[in-house]
C-alpha atoms as a PDB file:
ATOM      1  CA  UNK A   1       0.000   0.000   0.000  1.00  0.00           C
ATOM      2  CA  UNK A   2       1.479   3.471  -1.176  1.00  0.00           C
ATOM      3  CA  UNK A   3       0.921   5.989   1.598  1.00  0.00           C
ATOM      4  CA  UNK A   4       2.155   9.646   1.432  1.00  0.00           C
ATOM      5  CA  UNK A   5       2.089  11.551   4.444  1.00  0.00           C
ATOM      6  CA  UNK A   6      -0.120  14.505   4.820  1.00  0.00           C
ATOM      7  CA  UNK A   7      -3.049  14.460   7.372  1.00  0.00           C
ATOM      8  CA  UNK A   8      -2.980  15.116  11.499  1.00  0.00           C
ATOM      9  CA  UNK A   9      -4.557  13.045  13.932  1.00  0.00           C
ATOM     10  CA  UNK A  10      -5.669  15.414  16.648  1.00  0.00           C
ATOM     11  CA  UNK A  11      -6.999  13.016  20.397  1.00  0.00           C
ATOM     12  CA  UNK A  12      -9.090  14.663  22.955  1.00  0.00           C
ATOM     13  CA  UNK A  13      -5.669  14.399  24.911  1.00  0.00           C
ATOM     14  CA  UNK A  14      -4.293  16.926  23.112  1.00  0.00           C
ATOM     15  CA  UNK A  15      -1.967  14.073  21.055  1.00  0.00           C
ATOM     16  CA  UNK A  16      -1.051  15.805  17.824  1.00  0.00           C
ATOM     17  CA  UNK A  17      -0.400  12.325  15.500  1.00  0.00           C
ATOM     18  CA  UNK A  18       1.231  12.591  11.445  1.00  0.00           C
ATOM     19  CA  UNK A  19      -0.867  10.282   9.599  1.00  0.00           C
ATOM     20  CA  UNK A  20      -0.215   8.881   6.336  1.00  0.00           C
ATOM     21  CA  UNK A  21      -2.831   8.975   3.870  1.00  0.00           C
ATOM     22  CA  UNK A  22      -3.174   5.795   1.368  1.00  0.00           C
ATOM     23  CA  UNK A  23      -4.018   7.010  -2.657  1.00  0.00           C
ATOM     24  CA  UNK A  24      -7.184   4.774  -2.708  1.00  0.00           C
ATOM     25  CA  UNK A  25     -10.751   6.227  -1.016  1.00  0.00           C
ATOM     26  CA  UNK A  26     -11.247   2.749  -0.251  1.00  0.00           C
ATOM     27  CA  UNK A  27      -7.847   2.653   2.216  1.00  0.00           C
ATOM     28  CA  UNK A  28      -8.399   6.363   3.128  1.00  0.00           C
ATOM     29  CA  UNK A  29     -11.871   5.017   5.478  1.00  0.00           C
ATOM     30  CA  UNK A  30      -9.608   2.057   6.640  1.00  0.00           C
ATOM     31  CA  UNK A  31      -6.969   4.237   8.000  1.00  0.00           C
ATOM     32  CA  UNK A  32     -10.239   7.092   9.142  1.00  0.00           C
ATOM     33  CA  UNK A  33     -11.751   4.154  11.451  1.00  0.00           C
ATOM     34  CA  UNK A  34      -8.624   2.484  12.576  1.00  0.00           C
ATOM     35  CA  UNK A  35      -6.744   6.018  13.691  1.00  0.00           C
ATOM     36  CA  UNK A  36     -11.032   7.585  14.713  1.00  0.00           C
ATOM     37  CA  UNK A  37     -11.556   4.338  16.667  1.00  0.00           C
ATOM     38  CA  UNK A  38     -14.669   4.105  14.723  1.00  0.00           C
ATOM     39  CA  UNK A  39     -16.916   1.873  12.495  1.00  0.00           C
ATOM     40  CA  UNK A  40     -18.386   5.250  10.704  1.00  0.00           C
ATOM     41  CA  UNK A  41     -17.433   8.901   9.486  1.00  0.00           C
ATOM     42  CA  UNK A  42     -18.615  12.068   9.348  1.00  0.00           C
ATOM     43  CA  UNK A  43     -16.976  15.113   7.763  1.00  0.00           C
ATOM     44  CA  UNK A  44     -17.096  18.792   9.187  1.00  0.00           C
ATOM     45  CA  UNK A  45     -15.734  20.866   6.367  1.00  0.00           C
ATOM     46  CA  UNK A  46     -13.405  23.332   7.717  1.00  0.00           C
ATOM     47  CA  UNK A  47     -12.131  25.261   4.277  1.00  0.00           C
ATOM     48  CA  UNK A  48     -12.803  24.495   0.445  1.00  0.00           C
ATOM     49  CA  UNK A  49      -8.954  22.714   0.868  1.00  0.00           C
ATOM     50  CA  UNK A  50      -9.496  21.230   4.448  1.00  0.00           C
ATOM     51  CA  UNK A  51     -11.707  18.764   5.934  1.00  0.00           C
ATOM     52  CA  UNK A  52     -12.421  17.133   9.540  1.00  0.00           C
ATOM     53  CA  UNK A  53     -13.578  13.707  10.254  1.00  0.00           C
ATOM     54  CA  UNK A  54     -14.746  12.305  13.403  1.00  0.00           C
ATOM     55  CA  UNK A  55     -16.797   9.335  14.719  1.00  0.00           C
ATOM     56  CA  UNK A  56     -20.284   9.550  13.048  1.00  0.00           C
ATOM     57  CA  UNK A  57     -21.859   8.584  17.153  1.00  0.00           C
ATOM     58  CA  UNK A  58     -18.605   9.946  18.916  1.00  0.00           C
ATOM     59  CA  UNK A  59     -21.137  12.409  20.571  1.00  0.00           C
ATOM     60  CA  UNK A  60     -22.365   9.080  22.534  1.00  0.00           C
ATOM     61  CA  UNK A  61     -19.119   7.078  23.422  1.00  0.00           C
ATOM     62  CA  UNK A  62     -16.387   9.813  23.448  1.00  0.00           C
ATOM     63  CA  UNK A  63     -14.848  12.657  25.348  1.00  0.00           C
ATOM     64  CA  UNK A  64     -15.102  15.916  24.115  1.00  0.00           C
ATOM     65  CA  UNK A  65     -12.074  17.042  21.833  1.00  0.00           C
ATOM     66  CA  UNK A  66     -11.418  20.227  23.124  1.00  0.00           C
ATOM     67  CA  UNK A  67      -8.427  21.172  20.672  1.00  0.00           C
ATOM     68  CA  UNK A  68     -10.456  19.952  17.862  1.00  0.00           C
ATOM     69  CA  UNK A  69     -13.816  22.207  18.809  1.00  0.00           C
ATOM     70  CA  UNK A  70     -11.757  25.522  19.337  1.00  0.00           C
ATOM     71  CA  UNK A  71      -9.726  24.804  15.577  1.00  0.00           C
ATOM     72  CA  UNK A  72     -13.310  24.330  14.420  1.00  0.00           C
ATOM     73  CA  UNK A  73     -14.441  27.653  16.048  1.00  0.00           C
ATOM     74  CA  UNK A  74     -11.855  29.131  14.325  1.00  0.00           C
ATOM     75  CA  UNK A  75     -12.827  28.263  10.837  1.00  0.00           C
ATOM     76  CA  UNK A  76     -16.912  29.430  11.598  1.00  0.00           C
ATOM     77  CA  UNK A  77     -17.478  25.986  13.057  1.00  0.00           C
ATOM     78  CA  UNK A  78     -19.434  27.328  16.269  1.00  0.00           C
ATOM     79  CA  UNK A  79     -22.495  25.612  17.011  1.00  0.00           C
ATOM     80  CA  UNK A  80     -21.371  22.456  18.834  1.00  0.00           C
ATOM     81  CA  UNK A  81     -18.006  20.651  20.151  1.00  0.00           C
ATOM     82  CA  UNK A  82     -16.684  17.589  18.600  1.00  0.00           C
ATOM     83  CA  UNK A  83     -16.130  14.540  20.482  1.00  0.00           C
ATOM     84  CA  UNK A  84     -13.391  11.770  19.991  1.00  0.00           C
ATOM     85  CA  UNK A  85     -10.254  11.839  17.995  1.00  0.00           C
ATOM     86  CA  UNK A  86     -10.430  13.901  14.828  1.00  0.00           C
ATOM     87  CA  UNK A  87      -8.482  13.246  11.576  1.00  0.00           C
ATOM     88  CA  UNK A  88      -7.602  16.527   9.544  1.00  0.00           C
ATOM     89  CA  UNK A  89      -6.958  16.478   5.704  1.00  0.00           C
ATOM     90  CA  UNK A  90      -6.789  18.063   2.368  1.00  0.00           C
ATOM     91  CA  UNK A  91      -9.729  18.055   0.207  1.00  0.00           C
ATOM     92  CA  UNK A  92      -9.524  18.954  -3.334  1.00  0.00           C
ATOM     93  CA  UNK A  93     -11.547  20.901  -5.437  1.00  0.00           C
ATOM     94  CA  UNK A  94     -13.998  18.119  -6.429  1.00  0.00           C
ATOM     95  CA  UNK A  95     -14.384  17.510  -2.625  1.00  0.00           C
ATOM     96  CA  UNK A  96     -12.041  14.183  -2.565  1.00  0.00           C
ATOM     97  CA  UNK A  97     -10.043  13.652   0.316  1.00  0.00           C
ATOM     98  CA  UNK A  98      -6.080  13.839  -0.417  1.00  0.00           C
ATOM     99  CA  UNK A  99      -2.906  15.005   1.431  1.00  0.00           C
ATOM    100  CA  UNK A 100      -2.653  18.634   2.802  1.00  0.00           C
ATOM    101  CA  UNK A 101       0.496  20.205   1.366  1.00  0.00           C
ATOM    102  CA  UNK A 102       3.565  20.666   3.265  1.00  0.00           C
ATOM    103  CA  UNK A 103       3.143  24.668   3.252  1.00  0.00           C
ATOM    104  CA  UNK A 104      -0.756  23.856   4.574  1.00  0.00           C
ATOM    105  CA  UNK A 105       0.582  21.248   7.446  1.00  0.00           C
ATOM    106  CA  UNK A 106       2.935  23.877   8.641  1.00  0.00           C
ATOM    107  CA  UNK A 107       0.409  26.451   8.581  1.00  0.00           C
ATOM    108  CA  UNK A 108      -1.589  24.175  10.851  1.00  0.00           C
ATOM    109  CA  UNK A 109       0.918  22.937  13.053  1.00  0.00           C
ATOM    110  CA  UNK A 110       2.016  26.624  13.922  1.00  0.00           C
ATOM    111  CA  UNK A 111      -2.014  27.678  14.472  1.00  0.00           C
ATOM    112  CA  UNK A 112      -2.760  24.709  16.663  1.00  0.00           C
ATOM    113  CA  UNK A 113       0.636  25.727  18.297  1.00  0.00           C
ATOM    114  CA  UNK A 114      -1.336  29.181  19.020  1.00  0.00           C
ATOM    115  CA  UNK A 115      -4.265  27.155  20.343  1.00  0.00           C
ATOM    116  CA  UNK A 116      -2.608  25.521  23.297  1.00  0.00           C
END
Protein backbone atom coordinates (compact mmCIF):
# COMPACT_ATOMS: atom_id res chain seq x y z
CA UNK A 1 0.00 0.00 0.00
CA UNK A 2 1.48 3.47 -1.18
CA UNK A 3 0.92 5.99 1.60
CA UNK A 4 2.15 9.65 1.43
CA UNK A 5 2.09 11.55 4.44
CA UNK A 6 -0.12 14.51 4.82
CA UNK A 7 -3.05 14.46 7.37
CA UNK A 8 -2.98 15.12 11.50
CA UNK A 9 -4.56 13.04 13.93
CA UNK A 10 -5.67 15.41 16.65
CA UNK A 11 -7.00 13.02 20.40
CA UNK A 12 -9.09 14.66 22.96
CA UNK A 13 -5.67 14.40 24.91
CA UNK A 14 -4.29 16.93 23.11
CA UNK A 15 -1.97 14.07 21.06
CA UNK A 16 -1.05 15.80 17.82
CA UNK A 17 -0.40 12.32 15.50
CA UNK A 18 1.23 12.59 11.45
CA UNK A 19 -0.87 10.28 9.60
CA UNK A 20 -0.22 8.88 6.34
CA UNK A 21 -2.83 8.98 3.87
CA UNK A 22 -3.17 5.80 1.37
CA UNK A 23 -4.02 7.01 -2.66
CA UNK A 24 -7.18 4.77 -2.71
CA UNK A 25 -10.75 6.23 -1.02
CA UNK A 26 -11.25 2.75 -0.25
CA UNK A 27 -7.85 2.65 2.22
CA UNK A 28 -8.40 6.36 3.13
CA UNK A 29 -11.87 5.02 5.48
CA UNK A 30 -9.61 2.06 6.64
CA UNK A 31 -6.97 4.24 8.00
CA UNK A 32 -10.24 7.09 9.14
CA UNK A 33 -11.75 4.15 11.45
CA UNK A 34 -8.62 2.48 12.58
CA UNK A 35 -6.74 6.02 13.69
CA UNK A 36 -11.03 7.58 14.71
CA UNK A 37 -11.56 4.34 16.67
CA UNK A 38 -14.67 4.11 14.72
CA UNK A 39 -16.92 1.87 12.49
CA UNK A 40 -18.39 5.25 10.70
CA UNK A 41 -17.43 8.90 9.49
CA UNK A 42 -18.61 12.07 9.35
CA UNK A 43 -16.98 15.11 7.76
CA UNK A 44 -17.10 18.79 9.19
CA UNK A 45 -15.73 20.87 6.37
CA UNK A 46 -13.40 23.33 7.72
CA UNK A 47 -12.13 25.26 4.28
CA UNK A 48 -12.80 24.49 0.45
CA UNK A 49 -8.95 22.71 0.87
CA UNK A 50 -9.50 21.23 4.45
CA UNK A 51 -11.71 18.76 5.93
CA UNK A 52 -12.42 17.13 9.54
CA UNK A 53 -13.58 13.71 10.25
CA UNK A 54 -14.75 12.31 13.40
CA UNK A 55 -16.80 9.33 14.72
CA UNK A 56 -20.28 9.55 13.05
CA UNK A 57 -21.86 8.58 17.15
CA UNK A 58 -18.61 9.95 18.92
CA UNK A 59 -21.14 12.41 20.57
CA UNK A 60 -22.37 9.08 22.53
CA UNK A 61 -19.12 7.08 23.42
CA UNK A 62 -16.39 9.81 23.45
CA UNK A 63 -14.85 12.66 25.35
CA UNK A 64 -15.10 15.92 24.12
CA UNK A 65 -12.07 17.04 21.83
CA UNK A 66 -11.42 20.23 23.12
CA UNK A 67 -8.43 21.17 20.67
CA UNK A 68 -10.46 19.95 17.86
CA UNK A 69 -13.82 22.21 18.81
CA UNK A 70 -11.76 25.52 19.34
CA UNK A 71 -9.73 24.80 15.58
CA UNK A 72 -13.31 24.33 14.42
CA UNK A 73 -14.44 27.65 16.05
CA UNK A 74 -11.86 29.13 14.32
CA UNK A 75 -12.83 28.26 10.84
CA UNK A 76 -16.91 29.43 11.60
CA UNK A 77 -17.48 25.99 13.06
CA UNK A 78 -19.43 27.33 16.27
CA UNK A 79 -22.49 25.61 17.01
CA UNK A 80 -21.37 22.46 18.83
CA UNK A 81 -18.01 20.65 20.15
CA UNK A 82 -16.68 17.59 18.60
CA UNK A 83 -16.13 14.54 20.48
CA UNK A 84 -13.39 11.77 19.99
CA UNK A 85 -10.25 11.84 18.00
CA UNK A 86 -10.43 13.90 14.83
CA UNK A 87 -8.48 13.25 11.58
CA UNK A 88 -7.60 16.53 9.54
CA UNK A 89 -6.96 16.48 5.70
CA UNK A 90 -6.79 18.06 2.37
CA UNK A 91 -9.73 18.06 0.21
CA UNK A 92 -9.52 18.95 -3.33
CA UNK A 93 -11.55 20.90 -5.44
CA UNK A 94 -14.00 18.12 -6.43
CA UNK A 95 -14.38 17.51 -2.63
CA UNK A 96 -12.04 14.18 -2.57
CA UNK A 97 -10.04 13.65 0.32
CA UNK A 98 -6.08 13.84 -0.42
CA UNK A 99 -2.91 15.00 1.43
CA UNK A 100 -2.65 18.63 2.80
CA UNK A 101 0.50 20.21 1.37
CA UNK A 102 3.57 20.67 3.26
CA UNK A 103 3.14 24.67 3.25
CA UNK A 104 -0.76 23.86 4.57
CA UNK A 105 0.58 21.25 7.45
CA UNK A 106 2.93 23.88 8.64
CA UNK A 107 0.41 26.45 8.58
CA UNK A 108 -1.59 24.17 10.85
CA UNK A 109 0.92 22.94 13.05
CA UNK A 110 2.02 26.62 13.92
CA UNK A 111 -2.01 27.68 14.47
CA UNK A 112 -2.76 24.71 16.66
CA UNK A 113 0.64 25.73 18.30
CA UNK A 114 -1.34 29.18 19.02
CA UNK A 115 -4.27 27.16 20.34
CA UNK A 116 -2.61 25.52 23.30
Amino acid sequence: MTSTPGALLITPEVDIVPISLPATPEEQLTVMYSVLRCHFVDVVRLTDQMDMWLDDGGVYTQPVNKLATVLAMRFGRTSQPYYGPVMLAGRDAKGDTVPLSRDKLMALLTSIEDLL
